[in-house]
Each structure stands twice: as structure tokens, then as C-alpha cells.
PDB file of N, CA and C in Angstrom:
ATOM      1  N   UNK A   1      24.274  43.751   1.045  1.00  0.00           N
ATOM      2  CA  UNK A   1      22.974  43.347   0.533  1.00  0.00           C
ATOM      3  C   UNK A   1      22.441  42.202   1.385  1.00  0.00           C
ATOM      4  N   UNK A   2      21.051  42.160   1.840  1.00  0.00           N
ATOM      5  CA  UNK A   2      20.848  41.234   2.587  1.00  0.00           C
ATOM      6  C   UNK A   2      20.652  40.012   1.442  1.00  0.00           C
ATOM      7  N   UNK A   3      20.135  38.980   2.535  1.00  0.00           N
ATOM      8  CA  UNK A   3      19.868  37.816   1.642  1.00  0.00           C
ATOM      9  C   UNK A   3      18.624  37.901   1.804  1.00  0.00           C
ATOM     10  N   UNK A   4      17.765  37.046   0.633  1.00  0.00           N
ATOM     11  CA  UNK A   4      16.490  36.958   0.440  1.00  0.00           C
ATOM     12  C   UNK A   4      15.764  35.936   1.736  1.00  0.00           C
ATOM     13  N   UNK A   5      16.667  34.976   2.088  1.00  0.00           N
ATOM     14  CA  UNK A   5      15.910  33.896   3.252  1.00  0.00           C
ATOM     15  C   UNK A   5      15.627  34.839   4.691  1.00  0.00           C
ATOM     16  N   UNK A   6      17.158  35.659   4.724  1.00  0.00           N
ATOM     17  CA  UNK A   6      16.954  36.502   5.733  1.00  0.00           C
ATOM     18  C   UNK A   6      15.620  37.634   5.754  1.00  0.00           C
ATOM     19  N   UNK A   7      15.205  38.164   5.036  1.00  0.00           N
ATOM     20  CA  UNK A   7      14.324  39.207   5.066  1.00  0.00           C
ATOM     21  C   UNK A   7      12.843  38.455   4.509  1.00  0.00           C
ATOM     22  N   UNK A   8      13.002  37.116   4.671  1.00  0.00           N
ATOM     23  CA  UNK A   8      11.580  36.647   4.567  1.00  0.00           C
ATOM     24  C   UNK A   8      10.928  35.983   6.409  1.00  0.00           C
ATOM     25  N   UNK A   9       9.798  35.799   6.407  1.00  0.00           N
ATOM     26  CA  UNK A   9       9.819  35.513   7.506  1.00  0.00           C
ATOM     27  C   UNK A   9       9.907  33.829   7.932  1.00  0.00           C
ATOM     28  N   UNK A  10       9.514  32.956   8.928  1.00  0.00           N
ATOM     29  CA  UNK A  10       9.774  32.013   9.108  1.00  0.00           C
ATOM     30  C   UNK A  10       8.784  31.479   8.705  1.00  0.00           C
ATOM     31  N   UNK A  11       7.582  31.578   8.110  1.00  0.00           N
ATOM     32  CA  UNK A  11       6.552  30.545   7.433  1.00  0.00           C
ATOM     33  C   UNK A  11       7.290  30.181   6.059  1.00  0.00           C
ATOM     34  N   UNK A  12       7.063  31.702   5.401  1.00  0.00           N
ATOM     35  CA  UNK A  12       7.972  31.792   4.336  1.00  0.00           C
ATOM     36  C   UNK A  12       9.092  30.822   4.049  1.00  0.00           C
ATOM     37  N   UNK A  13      10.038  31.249   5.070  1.00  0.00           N
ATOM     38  CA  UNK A  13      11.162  29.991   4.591  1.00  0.00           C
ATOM     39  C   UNK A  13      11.010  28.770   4.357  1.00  0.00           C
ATOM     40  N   UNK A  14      10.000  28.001   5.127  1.00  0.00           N
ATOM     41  CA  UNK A  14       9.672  26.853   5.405  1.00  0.00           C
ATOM     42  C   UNK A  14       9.206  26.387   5.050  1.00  0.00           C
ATOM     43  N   UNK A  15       8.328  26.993   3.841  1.00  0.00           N
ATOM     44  CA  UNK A  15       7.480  26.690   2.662  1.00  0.00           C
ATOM     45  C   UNK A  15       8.550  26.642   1.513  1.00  0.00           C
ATOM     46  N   UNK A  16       9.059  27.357   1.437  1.00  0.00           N
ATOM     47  CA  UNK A  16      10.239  27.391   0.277  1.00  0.00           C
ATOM     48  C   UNK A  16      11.306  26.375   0.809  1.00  0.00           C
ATOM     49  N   UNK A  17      11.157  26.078   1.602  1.00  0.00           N
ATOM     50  CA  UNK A  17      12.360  24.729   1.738  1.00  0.00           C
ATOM     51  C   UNK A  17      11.594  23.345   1.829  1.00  0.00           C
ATOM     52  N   UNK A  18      10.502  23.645   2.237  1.00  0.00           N
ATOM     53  CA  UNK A  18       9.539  22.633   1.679  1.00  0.00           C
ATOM     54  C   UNK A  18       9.272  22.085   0.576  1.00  0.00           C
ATOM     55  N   UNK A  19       9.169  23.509  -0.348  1.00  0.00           N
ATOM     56  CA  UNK A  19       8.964  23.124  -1.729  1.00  0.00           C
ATOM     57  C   UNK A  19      10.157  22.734  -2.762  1.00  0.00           C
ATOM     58  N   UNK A  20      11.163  22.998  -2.115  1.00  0.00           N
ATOM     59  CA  UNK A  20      12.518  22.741  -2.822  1.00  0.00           C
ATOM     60  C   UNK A  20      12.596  21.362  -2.696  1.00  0.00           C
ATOM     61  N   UNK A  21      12.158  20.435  -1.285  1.00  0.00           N
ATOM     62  CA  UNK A  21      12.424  19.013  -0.580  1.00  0.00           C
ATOM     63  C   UNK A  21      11.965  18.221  -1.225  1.00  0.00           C
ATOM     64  N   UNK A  22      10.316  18.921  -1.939  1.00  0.00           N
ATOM     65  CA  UNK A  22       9.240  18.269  -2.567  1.00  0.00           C
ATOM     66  C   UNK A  22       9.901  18.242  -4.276  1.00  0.00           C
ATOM     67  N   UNK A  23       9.940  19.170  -4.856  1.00  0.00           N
ATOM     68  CA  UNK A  23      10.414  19.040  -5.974  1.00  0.00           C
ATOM     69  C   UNK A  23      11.856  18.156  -6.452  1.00  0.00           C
ATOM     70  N   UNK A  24      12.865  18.209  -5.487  1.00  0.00           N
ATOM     71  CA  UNK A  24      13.555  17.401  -5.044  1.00  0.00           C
ATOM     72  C   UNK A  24      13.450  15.270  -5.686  1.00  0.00           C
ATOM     73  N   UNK A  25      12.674  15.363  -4.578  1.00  0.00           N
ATOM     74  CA  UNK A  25      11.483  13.827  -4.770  1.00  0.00           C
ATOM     75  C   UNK A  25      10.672  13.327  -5.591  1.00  0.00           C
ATOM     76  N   UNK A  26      10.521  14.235  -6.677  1.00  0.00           N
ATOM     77  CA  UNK A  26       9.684  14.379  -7.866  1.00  0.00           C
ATOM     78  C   UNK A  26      10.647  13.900  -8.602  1.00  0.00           C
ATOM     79  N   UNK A  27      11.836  15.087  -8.496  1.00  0.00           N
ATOM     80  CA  UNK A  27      12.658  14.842  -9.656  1.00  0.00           C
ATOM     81  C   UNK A  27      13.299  13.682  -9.423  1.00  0.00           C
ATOM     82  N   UNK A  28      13.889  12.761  -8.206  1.00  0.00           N
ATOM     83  CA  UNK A  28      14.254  11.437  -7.752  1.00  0.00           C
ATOM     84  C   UNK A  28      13.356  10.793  -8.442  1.00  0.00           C
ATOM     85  N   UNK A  29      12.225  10.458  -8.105  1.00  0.00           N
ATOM     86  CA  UNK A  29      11.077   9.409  -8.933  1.00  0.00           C
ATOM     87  C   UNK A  29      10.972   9.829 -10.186  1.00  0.00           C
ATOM     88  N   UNK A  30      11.424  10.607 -11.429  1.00  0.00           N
ATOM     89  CA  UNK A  30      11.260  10.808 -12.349  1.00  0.00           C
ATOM     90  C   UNK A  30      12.727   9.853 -12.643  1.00  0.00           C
ATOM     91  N   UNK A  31      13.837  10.624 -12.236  1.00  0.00           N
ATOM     92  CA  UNK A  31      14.712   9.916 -12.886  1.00  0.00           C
ATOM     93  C   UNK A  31      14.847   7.938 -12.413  1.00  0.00           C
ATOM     94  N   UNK A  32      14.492   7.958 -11.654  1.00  0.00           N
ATOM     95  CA  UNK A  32      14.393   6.694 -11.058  1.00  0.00           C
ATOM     96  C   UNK A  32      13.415   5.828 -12.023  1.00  0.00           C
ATOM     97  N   UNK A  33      12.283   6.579 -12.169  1.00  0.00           N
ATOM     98  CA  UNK A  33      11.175   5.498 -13.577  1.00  0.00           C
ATOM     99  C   UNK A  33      12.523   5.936 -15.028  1.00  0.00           C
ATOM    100  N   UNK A  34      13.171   6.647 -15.372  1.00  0.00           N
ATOM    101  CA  UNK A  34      13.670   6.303 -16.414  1.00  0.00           C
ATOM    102  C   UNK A  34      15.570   5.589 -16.571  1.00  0.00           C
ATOM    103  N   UNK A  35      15.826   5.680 -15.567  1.00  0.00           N
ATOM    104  CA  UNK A  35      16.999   4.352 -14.744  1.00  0.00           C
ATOM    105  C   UNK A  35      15.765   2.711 -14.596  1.00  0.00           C
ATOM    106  N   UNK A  36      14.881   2.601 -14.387  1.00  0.00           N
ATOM    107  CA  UNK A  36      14.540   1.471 -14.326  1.00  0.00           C
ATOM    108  C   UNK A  36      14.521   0.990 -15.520  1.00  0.00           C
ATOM    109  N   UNK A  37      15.209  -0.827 -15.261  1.00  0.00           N
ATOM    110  CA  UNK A  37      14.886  -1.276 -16.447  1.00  0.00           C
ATOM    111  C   UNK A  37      14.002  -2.130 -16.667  1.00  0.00           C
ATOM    112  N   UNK A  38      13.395  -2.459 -15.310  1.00  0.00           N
ATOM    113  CA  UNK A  38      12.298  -3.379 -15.451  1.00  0.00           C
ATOM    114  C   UNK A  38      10.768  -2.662 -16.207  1.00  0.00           C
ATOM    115  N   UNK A  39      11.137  -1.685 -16.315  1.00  0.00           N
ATOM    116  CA  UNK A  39      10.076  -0.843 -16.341  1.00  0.00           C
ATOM    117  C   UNK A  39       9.831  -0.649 -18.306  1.00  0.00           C
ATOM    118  N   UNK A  40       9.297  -0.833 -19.225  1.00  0.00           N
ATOM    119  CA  UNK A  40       9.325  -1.057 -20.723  1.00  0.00           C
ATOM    120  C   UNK A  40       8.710   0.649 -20.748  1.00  0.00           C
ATOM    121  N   UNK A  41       9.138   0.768 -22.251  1.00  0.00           N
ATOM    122  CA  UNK A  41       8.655   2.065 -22.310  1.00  0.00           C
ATOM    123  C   UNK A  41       7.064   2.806 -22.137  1.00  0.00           C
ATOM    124  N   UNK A  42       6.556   2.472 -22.592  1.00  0.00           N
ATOM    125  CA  UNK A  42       5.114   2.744 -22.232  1.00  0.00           C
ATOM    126  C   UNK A  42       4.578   2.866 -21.104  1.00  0.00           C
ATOM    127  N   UNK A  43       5.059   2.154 -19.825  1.00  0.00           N
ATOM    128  CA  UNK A  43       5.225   1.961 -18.236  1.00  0.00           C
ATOM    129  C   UNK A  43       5.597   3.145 -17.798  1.00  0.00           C
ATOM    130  N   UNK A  44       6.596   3.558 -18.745  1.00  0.00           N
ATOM    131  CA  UNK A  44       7.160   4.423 -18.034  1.00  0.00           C
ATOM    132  C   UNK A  44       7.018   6.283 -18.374  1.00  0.00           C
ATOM    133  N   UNK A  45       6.496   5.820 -19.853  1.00  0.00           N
ATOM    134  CA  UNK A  45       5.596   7.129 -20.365  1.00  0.00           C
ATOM    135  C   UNK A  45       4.101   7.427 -19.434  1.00  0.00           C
ATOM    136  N   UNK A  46       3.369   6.671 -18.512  1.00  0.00           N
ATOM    137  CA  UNK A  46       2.376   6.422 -18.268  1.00  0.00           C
ATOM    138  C   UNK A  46       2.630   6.829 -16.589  1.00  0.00           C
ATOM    139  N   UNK A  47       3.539   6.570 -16.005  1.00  0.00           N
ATOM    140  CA  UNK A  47       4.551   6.986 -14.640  1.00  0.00           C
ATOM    141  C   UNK A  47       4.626   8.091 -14.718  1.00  0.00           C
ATOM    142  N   UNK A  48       5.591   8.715 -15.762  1.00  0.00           N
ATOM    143  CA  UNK A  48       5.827   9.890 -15.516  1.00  0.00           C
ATOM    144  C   UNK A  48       4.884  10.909 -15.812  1.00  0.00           C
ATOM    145  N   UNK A  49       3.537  10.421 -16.811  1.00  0.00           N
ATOM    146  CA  UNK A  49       2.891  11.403 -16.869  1.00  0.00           C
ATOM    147  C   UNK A  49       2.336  11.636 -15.802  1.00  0.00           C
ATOM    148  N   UNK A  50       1.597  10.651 -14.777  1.00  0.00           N
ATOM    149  CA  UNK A  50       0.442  10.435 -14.096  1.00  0.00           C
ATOM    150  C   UNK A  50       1.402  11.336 -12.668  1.00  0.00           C
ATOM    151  N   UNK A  51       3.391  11.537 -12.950  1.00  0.00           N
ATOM    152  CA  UNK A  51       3.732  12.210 -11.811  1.00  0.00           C
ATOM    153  C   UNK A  51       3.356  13.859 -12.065  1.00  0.00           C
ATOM    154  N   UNK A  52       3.946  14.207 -13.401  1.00  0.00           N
ATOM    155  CA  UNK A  52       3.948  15.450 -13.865  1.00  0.00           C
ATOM    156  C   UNK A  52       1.959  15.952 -13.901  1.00  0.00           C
ATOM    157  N   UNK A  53       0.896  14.941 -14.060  1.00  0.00           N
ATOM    158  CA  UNK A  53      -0.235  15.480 -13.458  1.00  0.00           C
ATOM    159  C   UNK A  53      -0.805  15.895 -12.393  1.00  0.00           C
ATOM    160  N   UNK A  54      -0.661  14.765 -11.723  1.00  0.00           N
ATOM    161  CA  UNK A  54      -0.977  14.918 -10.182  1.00  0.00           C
ATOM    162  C   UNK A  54       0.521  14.803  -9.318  1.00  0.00           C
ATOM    163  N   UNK A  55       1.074  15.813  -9.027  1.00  0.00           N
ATOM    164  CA  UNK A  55       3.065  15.299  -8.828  1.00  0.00           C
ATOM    165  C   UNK A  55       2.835  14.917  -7.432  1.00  0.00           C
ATOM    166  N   UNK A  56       1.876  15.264  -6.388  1.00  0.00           N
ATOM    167  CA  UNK A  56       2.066  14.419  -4.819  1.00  0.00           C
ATOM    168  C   UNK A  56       1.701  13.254  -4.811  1.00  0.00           C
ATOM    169  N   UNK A  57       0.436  12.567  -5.388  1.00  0.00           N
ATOM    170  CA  UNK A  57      -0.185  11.493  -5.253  1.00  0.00           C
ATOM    171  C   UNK A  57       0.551  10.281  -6.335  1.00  0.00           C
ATOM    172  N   UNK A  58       0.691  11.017  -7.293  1.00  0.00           N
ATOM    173  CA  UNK A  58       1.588  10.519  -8.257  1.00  0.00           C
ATOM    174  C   UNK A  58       2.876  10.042  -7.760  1.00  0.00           C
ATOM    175  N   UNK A  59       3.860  10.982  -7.133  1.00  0.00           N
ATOM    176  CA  UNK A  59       5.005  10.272  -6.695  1.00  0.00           C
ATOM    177  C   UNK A  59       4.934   9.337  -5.478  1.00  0.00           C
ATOM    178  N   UNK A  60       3.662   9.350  -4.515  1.00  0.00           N
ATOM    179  CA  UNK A  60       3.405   8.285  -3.681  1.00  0.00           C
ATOM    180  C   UNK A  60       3.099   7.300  -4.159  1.00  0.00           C
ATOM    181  N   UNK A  61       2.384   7.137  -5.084  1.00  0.00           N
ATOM    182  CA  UNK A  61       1.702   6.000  -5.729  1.00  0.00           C
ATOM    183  C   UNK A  61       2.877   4.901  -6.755  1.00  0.00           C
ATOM    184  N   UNK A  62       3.752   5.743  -7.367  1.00  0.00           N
ATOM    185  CA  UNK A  62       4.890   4.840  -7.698  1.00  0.00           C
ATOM    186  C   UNK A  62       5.931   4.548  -7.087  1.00  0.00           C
ATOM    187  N   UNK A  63       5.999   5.544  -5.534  1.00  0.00           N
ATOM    188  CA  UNK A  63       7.225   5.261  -4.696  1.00  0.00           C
ATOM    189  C   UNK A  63       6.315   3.624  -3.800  1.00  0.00           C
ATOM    190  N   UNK A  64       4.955   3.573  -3.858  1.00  0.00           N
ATOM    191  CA  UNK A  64       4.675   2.177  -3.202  1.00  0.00           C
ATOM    192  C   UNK A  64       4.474   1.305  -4.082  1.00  0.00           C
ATOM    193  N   UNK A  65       3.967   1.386  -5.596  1.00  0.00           N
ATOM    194  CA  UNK A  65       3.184   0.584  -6.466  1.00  0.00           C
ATOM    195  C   UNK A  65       4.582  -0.002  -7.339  1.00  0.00           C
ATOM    196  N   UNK A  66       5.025   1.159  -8.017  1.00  0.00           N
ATOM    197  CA  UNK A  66       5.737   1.233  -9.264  1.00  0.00           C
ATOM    198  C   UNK A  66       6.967   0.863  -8.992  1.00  0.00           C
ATOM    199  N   UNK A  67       7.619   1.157  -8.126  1.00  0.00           N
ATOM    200  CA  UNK A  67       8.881   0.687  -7.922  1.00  0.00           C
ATOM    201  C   UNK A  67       9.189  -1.182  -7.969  1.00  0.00           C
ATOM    202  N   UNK A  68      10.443  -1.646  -8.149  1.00  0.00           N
ATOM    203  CA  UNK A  68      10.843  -2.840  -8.419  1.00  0.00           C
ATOM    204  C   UNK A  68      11.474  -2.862  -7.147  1.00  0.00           C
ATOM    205  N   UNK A  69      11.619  -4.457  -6.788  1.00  0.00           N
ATOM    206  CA  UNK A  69      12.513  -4.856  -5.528  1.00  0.00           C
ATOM    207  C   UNK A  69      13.801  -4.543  -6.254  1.00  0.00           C
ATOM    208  N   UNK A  70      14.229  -5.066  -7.164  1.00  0.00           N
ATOM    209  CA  UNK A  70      15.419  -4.651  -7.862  1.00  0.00           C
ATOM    210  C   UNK A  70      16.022  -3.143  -8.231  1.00  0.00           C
ATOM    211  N   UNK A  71      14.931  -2.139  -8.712  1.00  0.00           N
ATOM    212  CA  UNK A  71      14.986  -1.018  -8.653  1.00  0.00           C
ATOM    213  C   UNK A  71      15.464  -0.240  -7.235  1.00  0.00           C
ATOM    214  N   UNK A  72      14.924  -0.788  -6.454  1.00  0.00           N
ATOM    215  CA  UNK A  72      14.893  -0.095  -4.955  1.00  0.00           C
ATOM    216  C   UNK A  72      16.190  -0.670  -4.384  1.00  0.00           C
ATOM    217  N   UNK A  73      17.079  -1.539  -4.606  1.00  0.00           N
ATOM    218  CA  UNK A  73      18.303  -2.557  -4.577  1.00  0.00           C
ATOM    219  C   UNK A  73      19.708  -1.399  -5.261  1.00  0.00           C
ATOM    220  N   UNK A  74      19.291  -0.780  -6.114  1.00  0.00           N
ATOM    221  CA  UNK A  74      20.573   0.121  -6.701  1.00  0.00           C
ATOM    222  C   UNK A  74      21.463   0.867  -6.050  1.00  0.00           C
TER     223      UNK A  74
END
């Protein structure tokens, strides 16, 4: 049986390993706003929504804004 990566072509793959890299980084900054403790709950209800809305701009915006020097220290 072939494999599915094999019988796709090379855009294909590269998008799907793209999107695996990306979702990946999402899910890092998700668990990362709820490991923070500087972060109070509401902060962090308000993080994760604004990732799960907009999830590219969203996870840029708390990987520069939202994050703690201490957080980023772990």
C-alpha cells in the first residue's frame, strides 16, 4: 500500500507540513497562556479566545505582547 505523502505531490506535502508546524504553535501558545502564572484568569480567557479567533495574528500578537520575561525563562 502506498503512503498517502508519497502519492501526493510536492505543493501538497508542504502545505500539510506547513499546516501541521502551524497548528503545532498554536497549540504551544495555548498551553503556554494556561502554564502562565503571571497571567490571572480572565487574561487568559481573553488570549486564548482572541488565538482560537483569529489563530495567526492571534498567536503573533501574544508570542510579542502577552508573553512574560518570566514565562519565556521556563
Amino acid at each position: 500500500m502506498k503512503s498517502i505523502l508519497i502519492s501526493l505531490g510536492g505543493n501538497e506535502t508542504l502545505l500539510i507540513l506547513l499546516g501541521v508546524a502551524f497548528f503545532a504553535v498554536v497549540m504551544w501558545a495555548i498551553i503556554d497562556i494556561l502554564r502562565n502564572n503571571n497571567l490571572k484568569g480572565l487574561e487568559k480567557v481573553i488570549w486564548i479566545t482572541v488565538i482560537m479567533v483569529l489563530p495567526v495574528l492571534g498567536t503573533l500578537l501574544y508570542l510579542y505582547f502577552g508573553r512574560t520575561v518570566n514565562a519565556s525563562r521556563r
